[in-house]
Protein backbone atom coordinates (compact mmCIF):
# COMPACT_ATOMS: atom_id res chain seq x y z
CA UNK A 1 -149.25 101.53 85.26
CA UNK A 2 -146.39 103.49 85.66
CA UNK A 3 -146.95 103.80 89.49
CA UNK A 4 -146.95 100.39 89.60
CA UNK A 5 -143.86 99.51 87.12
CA UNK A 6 -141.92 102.89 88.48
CA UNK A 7 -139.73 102.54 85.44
CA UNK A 8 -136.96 104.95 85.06
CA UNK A 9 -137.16 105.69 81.49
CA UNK A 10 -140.90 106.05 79.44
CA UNK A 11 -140.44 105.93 75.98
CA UNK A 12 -143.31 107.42 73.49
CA UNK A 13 -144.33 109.01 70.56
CA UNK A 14 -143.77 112.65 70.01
CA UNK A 15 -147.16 114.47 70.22
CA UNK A 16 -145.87 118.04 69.61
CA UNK A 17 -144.16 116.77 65.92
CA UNK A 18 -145.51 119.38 63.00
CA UNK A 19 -147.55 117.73 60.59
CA UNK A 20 -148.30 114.29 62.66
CA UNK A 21 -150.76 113.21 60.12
CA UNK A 22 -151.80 109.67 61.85
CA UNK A 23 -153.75 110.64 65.14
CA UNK A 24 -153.54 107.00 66.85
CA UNK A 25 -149.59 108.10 67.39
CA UNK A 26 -150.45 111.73 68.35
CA UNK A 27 -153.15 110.58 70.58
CA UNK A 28 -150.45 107.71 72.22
CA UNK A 29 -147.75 110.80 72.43
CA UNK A 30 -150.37 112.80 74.87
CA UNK A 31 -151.44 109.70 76.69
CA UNK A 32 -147.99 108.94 77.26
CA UNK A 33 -146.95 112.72 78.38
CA UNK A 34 -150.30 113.05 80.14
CA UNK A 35 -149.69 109.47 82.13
CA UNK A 36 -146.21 110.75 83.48
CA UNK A 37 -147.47 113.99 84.67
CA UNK A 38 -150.23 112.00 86.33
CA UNK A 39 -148.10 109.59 88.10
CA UNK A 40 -145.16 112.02 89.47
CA UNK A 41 -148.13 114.66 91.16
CA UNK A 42 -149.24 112.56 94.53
CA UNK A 43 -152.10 115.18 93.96
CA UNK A 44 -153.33 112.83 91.22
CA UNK A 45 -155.37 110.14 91.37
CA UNK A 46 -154.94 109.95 95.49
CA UNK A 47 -157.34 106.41 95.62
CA UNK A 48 -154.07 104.35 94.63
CA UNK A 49 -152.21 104.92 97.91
CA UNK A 50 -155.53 102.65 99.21
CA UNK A 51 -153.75 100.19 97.07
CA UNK A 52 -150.09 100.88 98.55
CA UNK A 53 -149.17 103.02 95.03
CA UNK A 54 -147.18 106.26 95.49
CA UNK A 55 -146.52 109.11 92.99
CA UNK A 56 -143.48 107.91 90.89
CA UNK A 57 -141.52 110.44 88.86
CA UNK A 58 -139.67 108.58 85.93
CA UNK A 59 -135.80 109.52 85.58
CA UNK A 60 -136.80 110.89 81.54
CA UNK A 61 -139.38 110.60 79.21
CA UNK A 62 -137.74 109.61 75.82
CA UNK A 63 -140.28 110.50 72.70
CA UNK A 64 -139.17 109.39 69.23
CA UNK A 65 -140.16 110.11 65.93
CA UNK A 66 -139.52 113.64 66.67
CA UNK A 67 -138.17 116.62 64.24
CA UNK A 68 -135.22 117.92 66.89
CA UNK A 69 -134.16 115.53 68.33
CA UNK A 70 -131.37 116.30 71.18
CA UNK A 71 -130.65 112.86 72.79
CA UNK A 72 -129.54 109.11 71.34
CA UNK A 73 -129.29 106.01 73.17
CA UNK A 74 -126.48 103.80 71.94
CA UNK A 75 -127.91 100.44 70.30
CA UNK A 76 -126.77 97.87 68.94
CA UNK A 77 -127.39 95.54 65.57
CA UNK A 78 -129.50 92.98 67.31
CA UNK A 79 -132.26 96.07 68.02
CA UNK A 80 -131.99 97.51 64.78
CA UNK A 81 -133.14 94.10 63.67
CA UNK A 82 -135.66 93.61 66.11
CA UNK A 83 -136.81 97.00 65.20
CA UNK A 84 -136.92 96.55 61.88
CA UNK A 85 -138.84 92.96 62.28
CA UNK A 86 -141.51 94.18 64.93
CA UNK A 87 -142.34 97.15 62.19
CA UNK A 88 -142.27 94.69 59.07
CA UNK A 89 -145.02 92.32 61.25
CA UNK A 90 -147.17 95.42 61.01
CA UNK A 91 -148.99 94.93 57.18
CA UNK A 92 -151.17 97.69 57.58
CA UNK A 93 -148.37 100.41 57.27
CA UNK A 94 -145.89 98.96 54.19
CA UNK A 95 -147.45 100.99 51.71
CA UNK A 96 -148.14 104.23 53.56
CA UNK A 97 -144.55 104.16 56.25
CA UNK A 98 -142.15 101.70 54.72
CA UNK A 99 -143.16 102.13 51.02
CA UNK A 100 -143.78 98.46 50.81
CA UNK A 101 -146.47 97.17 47.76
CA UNK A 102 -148.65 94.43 48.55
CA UNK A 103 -146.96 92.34 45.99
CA UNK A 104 -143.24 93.41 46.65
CA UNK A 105 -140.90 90.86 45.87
CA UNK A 106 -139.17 91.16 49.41
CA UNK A 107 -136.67 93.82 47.23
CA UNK A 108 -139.14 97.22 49.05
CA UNK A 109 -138.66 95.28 52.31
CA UNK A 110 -134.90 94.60 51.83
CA UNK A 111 -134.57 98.40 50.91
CA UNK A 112 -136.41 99.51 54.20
CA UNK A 113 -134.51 97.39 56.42
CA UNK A 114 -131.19 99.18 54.51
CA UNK A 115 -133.18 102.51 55.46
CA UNK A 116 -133.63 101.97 59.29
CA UNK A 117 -130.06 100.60 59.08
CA UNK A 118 -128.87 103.78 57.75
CA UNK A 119 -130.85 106.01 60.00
CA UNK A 120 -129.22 104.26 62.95
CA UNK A 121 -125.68 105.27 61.94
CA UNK A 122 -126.49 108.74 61.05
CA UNK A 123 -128.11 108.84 64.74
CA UNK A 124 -124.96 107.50 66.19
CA UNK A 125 -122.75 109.29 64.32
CA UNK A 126 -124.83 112.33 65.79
CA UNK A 127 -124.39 110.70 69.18
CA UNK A 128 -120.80 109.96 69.14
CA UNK A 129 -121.73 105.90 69.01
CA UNK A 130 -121.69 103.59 66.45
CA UNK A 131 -125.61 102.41 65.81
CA UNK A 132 -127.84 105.28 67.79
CA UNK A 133 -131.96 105.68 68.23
CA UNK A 134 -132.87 109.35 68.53
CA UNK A 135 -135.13 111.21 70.91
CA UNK A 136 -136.02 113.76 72.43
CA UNK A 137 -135.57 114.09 76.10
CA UNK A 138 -137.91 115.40 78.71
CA UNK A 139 -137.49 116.09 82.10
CA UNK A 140 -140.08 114.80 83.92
CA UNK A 141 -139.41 117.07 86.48
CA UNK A 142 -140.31 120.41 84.82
């Protein structure tokens, strides 16, 4: 995929962060990591020139949810609130990720939308910005 998208940035979760207890986002991390390393080497999977695809070495490989992180991209209010929507459309993690009970009154939800808000000015305060989504940054060259 990415040798056919050749995006410049690849976002993804942090594989290496201590004490990742849910392995679906480990796993994704390494798939992610793996994938870029895969698609920069030509050496790799040399049946997709057959199909016109060349190695592709994405600009950065952003990985969030990490413990030190050393990069943030400047956002703005409208992604904090898509952010905060996409995450409150996924039921299965309110009570164990956004301390959300099954039979909150929308007050646990208000309270983790004031959460992500928060985190996003403490990021850009970090990053000299005013709303900010931290990462850390790999070079996929190395």
């Amino acid at each position: 995929m990415i040798r056919e998208t050749t995006p410049d940035i690849v976002l993804g979760h942090d594989p290496w962060r201590r004490w990742r207890m849910h392995p679906d986002h480990r796993h994704a991390g390494f798939l992610t990591v793996d994938a870029v390393v895969a698609a920069r080497d030509p050496h790799y999977h040399r049946e997709h020139m057959a199909d016109g695809l060349t190695h592709h070495r994405p600009r950065a490989l952003l990985l969030f949810e990490c413990e030190e992180p050393d990069h943030v991209e400047r956002i703005e209010q409208r992604h904090v609130d898509a952010k905060v929507d996409a995450l409150l459309a996924h039921e299965s993690q309110f009570e164990t990720t956004m301390v959300i009970a099954d039979d909150d009154d929308g007050t646990q939800a208000a309270a983790f939308r004031e959460r992500t808000e928060r985190e996003a000015r403490t990021h850009g305060r970090t990053g000299g910005v005013g709303l900010g989504e931290a990462f850390r940054l790999m070079d996929p060259a190395s």
